[in-house]
PDB file of N, CA and C in Angstrom:
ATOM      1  N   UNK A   1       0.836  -1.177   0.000  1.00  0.00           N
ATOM      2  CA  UNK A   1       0.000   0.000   0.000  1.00  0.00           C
ATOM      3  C   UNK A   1       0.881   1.241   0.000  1.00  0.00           C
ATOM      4  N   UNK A   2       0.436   1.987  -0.511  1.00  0.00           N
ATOM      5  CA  UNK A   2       1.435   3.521  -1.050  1.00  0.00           C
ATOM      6  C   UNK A   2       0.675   4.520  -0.362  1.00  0.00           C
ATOM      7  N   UNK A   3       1.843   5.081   1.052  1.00  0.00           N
ATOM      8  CA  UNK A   3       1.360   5.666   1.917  1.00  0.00           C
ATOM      9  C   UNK A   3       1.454   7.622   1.497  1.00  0.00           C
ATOM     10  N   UNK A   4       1.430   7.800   0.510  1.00  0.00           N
ATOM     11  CA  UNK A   4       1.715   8.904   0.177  1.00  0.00           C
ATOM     12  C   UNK A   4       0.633   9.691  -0.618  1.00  0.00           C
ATOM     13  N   UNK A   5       0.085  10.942  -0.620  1.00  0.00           N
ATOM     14  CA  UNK A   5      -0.842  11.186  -0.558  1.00  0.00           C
ATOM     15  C   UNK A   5      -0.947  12.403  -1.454  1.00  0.00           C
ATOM     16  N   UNK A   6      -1.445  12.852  -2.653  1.00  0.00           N
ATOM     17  CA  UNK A   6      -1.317  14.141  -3.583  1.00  0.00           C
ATOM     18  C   UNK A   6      -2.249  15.011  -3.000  1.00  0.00           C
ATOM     19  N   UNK A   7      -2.426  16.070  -2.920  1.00  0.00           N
ATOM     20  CA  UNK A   7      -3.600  16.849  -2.643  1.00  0.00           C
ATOM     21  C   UNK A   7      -3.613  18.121  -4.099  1.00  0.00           C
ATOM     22  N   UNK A   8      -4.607  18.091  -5.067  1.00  0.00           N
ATOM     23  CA  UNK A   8      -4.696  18.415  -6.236  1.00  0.00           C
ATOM     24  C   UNK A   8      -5.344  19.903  -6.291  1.00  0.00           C
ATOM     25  N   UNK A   9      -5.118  21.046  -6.504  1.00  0.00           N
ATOM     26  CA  UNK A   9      -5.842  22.161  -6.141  1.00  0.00           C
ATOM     27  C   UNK A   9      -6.765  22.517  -7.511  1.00  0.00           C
ATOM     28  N   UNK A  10      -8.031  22.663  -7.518  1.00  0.00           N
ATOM     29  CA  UNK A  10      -8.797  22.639  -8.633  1.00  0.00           C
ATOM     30  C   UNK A  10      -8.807  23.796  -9.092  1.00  0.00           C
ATOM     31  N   UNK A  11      -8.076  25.215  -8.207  1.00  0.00           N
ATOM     32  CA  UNK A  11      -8.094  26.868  -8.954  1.00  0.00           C
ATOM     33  C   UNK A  11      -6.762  26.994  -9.801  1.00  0.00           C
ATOM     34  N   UNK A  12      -5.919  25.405  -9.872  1.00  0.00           N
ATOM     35  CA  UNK A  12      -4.977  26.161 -10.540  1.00  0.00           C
ATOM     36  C   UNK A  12      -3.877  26.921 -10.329  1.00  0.00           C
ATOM     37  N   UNK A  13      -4.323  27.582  -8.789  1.00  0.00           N
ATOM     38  CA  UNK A  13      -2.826  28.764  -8.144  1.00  0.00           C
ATOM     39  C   UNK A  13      -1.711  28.218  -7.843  1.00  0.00           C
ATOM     40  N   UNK A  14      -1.415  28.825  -8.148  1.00  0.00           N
ATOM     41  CA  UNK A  14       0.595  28.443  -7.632  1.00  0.00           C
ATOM     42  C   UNK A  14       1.033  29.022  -6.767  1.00  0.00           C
ATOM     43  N   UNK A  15       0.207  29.920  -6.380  1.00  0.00           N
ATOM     44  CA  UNK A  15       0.447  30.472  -4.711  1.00  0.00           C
ATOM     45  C   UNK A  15      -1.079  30.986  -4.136  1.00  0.00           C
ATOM     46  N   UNK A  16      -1.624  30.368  -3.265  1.00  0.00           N
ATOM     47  CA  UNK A  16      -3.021  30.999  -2.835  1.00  0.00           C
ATOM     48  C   UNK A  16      -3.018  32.188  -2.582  1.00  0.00           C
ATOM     49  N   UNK A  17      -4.348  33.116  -2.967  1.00  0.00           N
ATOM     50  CA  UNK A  17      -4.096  34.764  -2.653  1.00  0.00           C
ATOM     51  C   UNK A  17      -4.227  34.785  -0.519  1.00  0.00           C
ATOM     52  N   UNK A  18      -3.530  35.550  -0.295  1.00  0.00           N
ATOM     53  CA  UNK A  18      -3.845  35.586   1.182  1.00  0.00           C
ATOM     54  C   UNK A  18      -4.151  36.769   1.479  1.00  0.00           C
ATOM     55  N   UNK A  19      -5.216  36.464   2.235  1.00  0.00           N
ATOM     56  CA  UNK A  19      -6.345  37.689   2.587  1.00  0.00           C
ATOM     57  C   UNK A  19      -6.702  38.192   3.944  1.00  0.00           C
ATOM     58  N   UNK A  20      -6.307  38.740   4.702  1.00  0.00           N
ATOM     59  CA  UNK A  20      -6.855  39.414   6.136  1.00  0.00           C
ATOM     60  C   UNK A  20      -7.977  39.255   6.213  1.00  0.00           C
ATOM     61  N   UNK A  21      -8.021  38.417   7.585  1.00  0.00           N
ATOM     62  CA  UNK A  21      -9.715  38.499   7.874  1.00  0.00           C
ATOM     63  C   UNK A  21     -10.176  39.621   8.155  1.00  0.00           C
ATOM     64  N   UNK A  22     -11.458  40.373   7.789  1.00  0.00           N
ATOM     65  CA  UNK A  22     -12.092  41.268   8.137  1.00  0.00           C
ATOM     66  C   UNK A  22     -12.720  41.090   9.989  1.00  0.00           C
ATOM     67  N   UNK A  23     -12.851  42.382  10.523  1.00  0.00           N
ATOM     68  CA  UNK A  23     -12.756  42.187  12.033  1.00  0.00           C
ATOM     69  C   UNK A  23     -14.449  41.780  12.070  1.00  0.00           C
ATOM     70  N   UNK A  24     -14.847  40.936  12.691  1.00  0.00           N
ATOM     71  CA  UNK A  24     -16.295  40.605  13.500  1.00  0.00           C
ATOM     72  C   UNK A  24     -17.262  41.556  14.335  1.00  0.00           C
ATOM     73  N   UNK A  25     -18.126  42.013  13.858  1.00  0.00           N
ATOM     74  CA  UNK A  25     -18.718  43.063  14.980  1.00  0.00           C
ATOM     75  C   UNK A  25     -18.956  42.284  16.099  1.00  0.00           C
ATOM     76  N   UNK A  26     -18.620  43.084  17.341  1.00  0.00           N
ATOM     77  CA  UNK A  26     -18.958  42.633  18.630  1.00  0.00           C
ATOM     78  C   UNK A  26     -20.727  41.892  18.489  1.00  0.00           C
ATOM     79  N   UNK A  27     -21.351  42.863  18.491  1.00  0.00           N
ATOM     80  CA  UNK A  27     -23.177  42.473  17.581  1.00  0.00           C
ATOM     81  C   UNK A  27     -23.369  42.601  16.963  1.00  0.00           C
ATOM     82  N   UNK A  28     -24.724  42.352  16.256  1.00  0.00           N
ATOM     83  CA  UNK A  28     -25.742  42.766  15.428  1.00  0.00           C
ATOM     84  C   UNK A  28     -26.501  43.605  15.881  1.00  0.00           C
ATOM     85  N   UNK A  29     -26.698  44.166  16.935  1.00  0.00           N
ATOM     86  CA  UNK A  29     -27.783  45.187  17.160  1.00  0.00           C
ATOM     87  C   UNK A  29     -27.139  46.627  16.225  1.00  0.00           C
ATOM     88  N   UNK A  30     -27.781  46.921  15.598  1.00  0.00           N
ATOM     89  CA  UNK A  30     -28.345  48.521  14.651  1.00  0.00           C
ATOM     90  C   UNK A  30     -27.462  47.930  12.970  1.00  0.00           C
ATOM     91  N   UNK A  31     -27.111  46.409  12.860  1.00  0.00           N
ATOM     92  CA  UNK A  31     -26.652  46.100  11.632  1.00  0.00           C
ATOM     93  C   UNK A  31     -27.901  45.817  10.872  1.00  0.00           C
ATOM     94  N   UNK A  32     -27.775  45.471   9.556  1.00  0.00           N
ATOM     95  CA  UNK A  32     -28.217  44.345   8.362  1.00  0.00           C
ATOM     96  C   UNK A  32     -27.716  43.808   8.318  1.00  0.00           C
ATOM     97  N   UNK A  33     -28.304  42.328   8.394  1.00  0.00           N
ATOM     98  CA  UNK A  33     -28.022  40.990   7.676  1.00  0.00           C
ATOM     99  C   UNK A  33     -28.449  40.296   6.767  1.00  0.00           C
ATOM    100  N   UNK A  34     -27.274  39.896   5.722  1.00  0.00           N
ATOM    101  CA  UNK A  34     -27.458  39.657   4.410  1.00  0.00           C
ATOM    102  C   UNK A  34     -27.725  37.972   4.585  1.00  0.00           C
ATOM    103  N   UNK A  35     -28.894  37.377   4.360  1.00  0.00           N
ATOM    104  CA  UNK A  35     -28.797  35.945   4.022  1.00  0.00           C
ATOM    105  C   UNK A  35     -28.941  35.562   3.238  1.00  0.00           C
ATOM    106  N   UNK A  36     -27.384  35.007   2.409  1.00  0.00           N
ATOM    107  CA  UNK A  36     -27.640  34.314   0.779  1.00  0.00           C
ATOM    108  C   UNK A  36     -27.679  32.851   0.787  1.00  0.00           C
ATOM    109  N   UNK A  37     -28.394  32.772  -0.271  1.00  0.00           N
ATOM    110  CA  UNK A  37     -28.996  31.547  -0.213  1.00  0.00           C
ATOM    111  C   UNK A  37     -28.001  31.298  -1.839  1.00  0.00           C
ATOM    112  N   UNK A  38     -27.462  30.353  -1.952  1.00  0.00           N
ATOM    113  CA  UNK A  38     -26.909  29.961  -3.201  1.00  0.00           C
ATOM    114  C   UNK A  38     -26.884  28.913  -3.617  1.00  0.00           C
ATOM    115  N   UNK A  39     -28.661  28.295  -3.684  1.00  0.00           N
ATOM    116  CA  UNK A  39     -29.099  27.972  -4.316  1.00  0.00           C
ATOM    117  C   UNK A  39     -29.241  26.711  -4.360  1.00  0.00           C
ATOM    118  N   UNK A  40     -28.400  25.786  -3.119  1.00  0.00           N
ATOM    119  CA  UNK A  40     -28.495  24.748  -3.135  1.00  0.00           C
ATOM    120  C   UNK A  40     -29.608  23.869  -2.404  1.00  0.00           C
ATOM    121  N   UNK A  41     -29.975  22.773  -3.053  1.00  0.00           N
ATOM    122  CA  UNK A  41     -30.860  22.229  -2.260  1.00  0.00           C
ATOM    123  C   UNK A  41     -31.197  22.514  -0.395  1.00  0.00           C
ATOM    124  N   UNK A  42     -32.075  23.075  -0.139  1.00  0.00           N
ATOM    125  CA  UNK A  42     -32.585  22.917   1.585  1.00  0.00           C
ATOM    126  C   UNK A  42     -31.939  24.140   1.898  1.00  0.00           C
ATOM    127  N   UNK A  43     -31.454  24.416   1.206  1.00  0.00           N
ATOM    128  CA  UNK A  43     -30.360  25.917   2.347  1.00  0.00           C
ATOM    129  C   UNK A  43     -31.107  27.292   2.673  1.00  0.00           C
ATOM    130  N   UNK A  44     -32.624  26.965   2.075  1.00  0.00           N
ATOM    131  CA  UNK A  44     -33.383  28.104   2.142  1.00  0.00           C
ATOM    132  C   UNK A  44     -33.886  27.866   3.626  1.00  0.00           C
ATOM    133  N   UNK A  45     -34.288  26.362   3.741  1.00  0.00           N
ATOM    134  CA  UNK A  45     -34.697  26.028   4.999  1.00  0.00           C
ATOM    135  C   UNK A  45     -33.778  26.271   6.402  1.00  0.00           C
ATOM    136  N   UNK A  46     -32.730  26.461   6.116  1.00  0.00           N
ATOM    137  CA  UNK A  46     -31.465  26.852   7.333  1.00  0.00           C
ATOM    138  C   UNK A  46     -31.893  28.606   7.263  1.00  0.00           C
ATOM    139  N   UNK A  47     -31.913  29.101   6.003  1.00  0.00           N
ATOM    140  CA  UNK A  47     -31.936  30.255   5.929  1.00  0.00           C
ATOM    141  C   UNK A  47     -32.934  30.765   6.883  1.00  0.00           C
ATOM    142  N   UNK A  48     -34.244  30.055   6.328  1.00  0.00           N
ATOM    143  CA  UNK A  48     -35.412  30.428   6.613  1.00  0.00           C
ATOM    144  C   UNK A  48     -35.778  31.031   8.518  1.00  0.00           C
ATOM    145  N   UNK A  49     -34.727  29.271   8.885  1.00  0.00           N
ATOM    146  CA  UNK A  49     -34.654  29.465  10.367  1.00  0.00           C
ATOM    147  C   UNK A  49     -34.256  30.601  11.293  1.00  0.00           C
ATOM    148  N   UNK A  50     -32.947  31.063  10.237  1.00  0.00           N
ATOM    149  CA  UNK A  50     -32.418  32.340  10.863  1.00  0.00           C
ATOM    150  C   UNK A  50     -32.923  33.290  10.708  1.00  0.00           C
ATOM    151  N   UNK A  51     -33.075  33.442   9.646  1.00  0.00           N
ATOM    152  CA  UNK A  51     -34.272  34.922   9.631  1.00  0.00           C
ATOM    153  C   UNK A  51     -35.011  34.717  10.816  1.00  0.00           C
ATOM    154  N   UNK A  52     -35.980  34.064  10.843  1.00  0.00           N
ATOM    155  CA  UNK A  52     -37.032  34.135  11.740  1.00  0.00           C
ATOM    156  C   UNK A  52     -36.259  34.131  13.036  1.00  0.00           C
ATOM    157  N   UNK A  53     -34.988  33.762  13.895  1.00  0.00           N
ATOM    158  CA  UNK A  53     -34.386  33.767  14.942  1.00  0.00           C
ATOM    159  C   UNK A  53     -33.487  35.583  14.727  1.00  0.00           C
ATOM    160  N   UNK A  54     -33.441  35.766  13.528  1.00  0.00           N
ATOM    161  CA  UNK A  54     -32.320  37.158  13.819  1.00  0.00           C
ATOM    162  C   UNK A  54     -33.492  38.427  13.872  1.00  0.00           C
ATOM    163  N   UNK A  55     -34.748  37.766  12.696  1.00  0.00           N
ATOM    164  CA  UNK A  55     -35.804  38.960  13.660  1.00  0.00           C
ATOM    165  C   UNK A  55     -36.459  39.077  14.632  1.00  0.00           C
ATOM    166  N   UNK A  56     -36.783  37.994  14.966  1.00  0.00           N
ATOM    167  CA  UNK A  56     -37.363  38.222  16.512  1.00  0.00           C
ATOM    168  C   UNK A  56     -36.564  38.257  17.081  1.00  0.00           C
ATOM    169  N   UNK A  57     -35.042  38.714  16.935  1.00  0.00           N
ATOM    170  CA  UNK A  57     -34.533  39.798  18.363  1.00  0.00           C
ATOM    171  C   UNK A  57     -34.170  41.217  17.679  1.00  0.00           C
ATOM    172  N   UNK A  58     -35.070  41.717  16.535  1.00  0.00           N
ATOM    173  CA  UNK A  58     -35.046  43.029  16.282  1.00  0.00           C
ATOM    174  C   UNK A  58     -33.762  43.028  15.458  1.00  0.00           C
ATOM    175  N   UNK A  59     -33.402  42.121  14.188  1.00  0.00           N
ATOM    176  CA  UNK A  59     -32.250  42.477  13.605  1.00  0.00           C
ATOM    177  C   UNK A  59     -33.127  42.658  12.436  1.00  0.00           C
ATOM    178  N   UNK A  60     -32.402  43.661  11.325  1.00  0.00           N
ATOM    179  CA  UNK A  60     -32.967  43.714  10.164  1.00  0.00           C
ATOM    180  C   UNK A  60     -32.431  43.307   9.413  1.00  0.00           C
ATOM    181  N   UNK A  61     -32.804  42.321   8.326  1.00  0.00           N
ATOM    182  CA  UNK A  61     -32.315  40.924   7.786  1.00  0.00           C
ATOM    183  C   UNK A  61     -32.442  41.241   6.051  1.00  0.00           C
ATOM    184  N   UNK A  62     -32.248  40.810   5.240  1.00  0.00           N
ATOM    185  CA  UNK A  62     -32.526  40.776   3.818  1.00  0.00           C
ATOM    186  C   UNK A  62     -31.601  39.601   3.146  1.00  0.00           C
ATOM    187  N   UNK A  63     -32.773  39.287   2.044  1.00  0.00           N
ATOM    188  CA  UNK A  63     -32.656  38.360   2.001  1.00  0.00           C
ATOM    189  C   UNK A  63     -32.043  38.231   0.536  1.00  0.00           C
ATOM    190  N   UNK A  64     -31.377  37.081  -0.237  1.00  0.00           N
ATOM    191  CA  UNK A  64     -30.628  37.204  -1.610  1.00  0.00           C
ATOM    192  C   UNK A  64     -30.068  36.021  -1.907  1.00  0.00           C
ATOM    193  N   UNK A  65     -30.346  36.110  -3.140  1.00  0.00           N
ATOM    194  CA  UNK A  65     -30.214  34.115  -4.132  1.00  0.00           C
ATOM    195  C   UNK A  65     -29.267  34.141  -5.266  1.00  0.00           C
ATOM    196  N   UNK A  66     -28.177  33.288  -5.234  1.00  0.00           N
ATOM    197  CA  UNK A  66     -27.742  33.387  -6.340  1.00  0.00           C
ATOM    198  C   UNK A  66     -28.196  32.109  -7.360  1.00  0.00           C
ATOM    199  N   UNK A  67     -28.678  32.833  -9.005  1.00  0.00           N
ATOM    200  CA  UNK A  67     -29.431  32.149  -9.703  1.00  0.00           C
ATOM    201  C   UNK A  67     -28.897  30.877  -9.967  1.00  0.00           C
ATOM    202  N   UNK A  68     -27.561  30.068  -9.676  1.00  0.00           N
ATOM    203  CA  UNK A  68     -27.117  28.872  -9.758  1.00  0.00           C
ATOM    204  C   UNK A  68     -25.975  28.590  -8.454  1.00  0.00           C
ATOM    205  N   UNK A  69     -25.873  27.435  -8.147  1.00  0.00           N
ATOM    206  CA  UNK A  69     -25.046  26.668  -6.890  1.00  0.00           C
ATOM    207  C   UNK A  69     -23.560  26.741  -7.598  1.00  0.00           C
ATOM    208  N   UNK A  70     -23.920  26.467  -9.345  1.00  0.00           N
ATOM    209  CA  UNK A  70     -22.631  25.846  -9.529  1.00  0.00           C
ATOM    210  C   UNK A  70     -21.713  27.171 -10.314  1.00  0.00           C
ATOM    211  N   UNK A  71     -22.122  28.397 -10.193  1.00  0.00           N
ATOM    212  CA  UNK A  71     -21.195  29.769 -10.509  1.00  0.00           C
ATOM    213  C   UNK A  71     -20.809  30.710  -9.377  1.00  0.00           C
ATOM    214  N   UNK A  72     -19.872  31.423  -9.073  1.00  0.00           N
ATOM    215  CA  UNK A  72     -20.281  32.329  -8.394  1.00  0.00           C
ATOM    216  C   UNK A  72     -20.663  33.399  -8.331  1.00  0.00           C
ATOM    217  N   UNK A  73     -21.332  34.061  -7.762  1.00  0.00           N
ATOM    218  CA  UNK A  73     -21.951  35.069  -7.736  1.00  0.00           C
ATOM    219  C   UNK A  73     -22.009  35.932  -8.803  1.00  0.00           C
ATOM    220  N   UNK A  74     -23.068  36.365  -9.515  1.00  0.00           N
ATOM    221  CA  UNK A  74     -22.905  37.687 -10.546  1.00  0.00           C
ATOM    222  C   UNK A  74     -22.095  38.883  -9.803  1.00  0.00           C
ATOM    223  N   UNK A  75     -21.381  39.486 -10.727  1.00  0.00           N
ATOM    224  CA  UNK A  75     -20.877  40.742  -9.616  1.00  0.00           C
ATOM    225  C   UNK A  75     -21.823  42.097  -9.722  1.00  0.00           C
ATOM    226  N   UNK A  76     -22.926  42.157  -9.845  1.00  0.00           N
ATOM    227  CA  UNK A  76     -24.460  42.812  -9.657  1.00  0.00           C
ATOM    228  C   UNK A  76     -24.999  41.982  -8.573  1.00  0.00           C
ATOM    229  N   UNK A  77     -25.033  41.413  -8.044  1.00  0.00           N
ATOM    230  CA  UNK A  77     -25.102  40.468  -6.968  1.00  0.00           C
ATOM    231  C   UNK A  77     -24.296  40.776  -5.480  1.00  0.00           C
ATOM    232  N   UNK A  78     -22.995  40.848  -6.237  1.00  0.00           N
ATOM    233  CA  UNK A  78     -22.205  40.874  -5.199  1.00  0.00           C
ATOM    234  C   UNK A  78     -21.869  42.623  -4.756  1.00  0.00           C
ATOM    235  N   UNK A  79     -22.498  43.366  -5.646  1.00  0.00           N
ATOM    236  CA  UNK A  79     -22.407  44.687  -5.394  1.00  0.00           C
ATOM    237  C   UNK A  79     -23.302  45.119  -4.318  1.00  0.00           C
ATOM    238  N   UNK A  80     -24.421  44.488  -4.546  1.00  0.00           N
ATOM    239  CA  UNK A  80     -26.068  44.757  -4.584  1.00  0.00           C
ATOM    240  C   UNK A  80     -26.180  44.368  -2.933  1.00  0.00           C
ATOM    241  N   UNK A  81     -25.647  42.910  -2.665  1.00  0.00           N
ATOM    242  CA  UNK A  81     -25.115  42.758  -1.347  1.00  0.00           C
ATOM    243  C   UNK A  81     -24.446  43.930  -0.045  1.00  0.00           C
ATOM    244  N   UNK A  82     -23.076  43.947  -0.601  1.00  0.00           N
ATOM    245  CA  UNK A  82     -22.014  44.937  -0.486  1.00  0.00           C
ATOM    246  C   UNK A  82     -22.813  46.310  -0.177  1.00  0.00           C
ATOM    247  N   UNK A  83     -23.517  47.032  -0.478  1.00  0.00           N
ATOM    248  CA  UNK A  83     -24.212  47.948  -0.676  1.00  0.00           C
ATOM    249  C   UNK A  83     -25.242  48.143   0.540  1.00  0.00           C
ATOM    250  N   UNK A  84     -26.247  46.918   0.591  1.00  0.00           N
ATOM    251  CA  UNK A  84     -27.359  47.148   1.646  1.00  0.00           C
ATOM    252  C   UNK A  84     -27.027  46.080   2.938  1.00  0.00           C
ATOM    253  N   UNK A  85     -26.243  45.810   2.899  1.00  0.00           N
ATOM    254  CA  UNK A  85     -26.197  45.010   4.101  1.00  0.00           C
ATOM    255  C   UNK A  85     -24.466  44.913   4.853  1.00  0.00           C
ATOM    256  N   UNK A  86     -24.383  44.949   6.273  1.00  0.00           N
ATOM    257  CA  UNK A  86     -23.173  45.111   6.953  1.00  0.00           C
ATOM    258  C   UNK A  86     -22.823  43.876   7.253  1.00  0.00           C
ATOM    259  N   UNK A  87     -23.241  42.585   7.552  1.00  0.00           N
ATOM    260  CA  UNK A  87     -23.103  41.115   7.219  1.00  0.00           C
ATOM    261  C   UNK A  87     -22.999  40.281   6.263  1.00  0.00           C
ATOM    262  N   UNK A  88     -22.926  39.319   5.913  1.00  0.00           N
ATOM    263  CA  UNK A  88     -23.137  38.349   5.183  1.00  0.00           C
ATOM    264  C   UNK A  88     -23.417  36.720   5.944  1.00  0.00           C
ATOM    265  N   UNK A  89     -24.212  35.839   5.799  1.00  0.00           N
ATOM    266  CA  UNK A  89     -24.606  35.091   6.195  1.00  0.00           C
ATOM    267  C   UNK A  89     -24.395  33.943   4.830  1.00  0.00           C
ATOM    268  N   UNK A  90     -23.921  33.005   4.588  1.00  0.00           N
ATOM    269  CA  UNK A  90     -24.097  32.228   3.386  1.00  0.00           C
ATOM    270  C   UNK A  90     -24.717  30.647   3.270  1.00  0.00           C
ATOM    271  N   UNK A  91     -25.392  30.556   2.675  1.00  0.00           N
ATOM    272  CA  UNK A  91     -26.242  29.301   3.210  1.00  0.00           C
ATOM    273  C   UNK A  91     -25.633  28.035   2.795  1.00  0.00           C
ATOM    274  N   UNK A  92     -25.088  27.057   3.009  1.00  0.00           N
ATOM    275  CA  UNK A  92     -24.453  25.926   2.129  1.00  0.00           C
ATOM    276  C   UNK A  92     -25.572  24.702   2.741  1.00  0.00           C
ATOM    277  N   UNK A  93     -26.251  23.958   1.690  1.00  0.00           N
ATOM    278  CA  UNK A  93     -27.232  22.940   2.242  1.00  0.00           C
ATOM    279  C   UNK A  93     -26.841  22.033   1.253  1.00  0.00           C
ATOM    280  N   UNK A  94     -27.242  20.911   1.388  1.00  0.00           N
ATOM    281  CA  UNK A  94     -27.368  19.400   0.526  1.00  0.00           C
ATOM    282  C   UNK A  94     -28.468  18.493   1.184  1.00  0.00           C
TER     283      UNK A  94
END
């Protein structure tokens, strides 16, 4: 048995971009939250949950779909986001 192991990167990079995490607000109280749903099976239903848990404690929520699982995001999408909301929430379901 051949104990050695490839790990194959599917973007192609030859060096990953490295990115600073952006800082976490302490809360959500006086934010928007963006919940995208992208499109995959059930993830509306996770979605669905949170909404209904981030408004009934008075958060203001909005909501946003991207039209396929298997692209990412239009960048009218990702503007449109960027724009009205101080969160992002992203739904991944199967």
């Amino acid at each position: 048995m051949n104990d050695k192991r490839i790990m194959l990167d599917p973007t192609s990079e030859q060096e990953p971009a490295r990115r600073q995490l952006l800082p976490r607000p302490e809360s959500l109280d006086g934010l928007t939250v963006g919940l995208l749903d992208i499109s995959k099976p059930r993830g509306d239903i996770f979605l669905d949950k949170l909404d209904a848990l981030l408004s009934g404690k008075g958060i203001t929520v909005k909501r946003y779909r991207k039209p396929t699982f298997t692209r990412v995001a239009p960048v009218d999408l990702k503007q449109q986001i960027a724009s009205e909301v101080d969160v992002v929430v992203e739904g991944l379901a199967d």
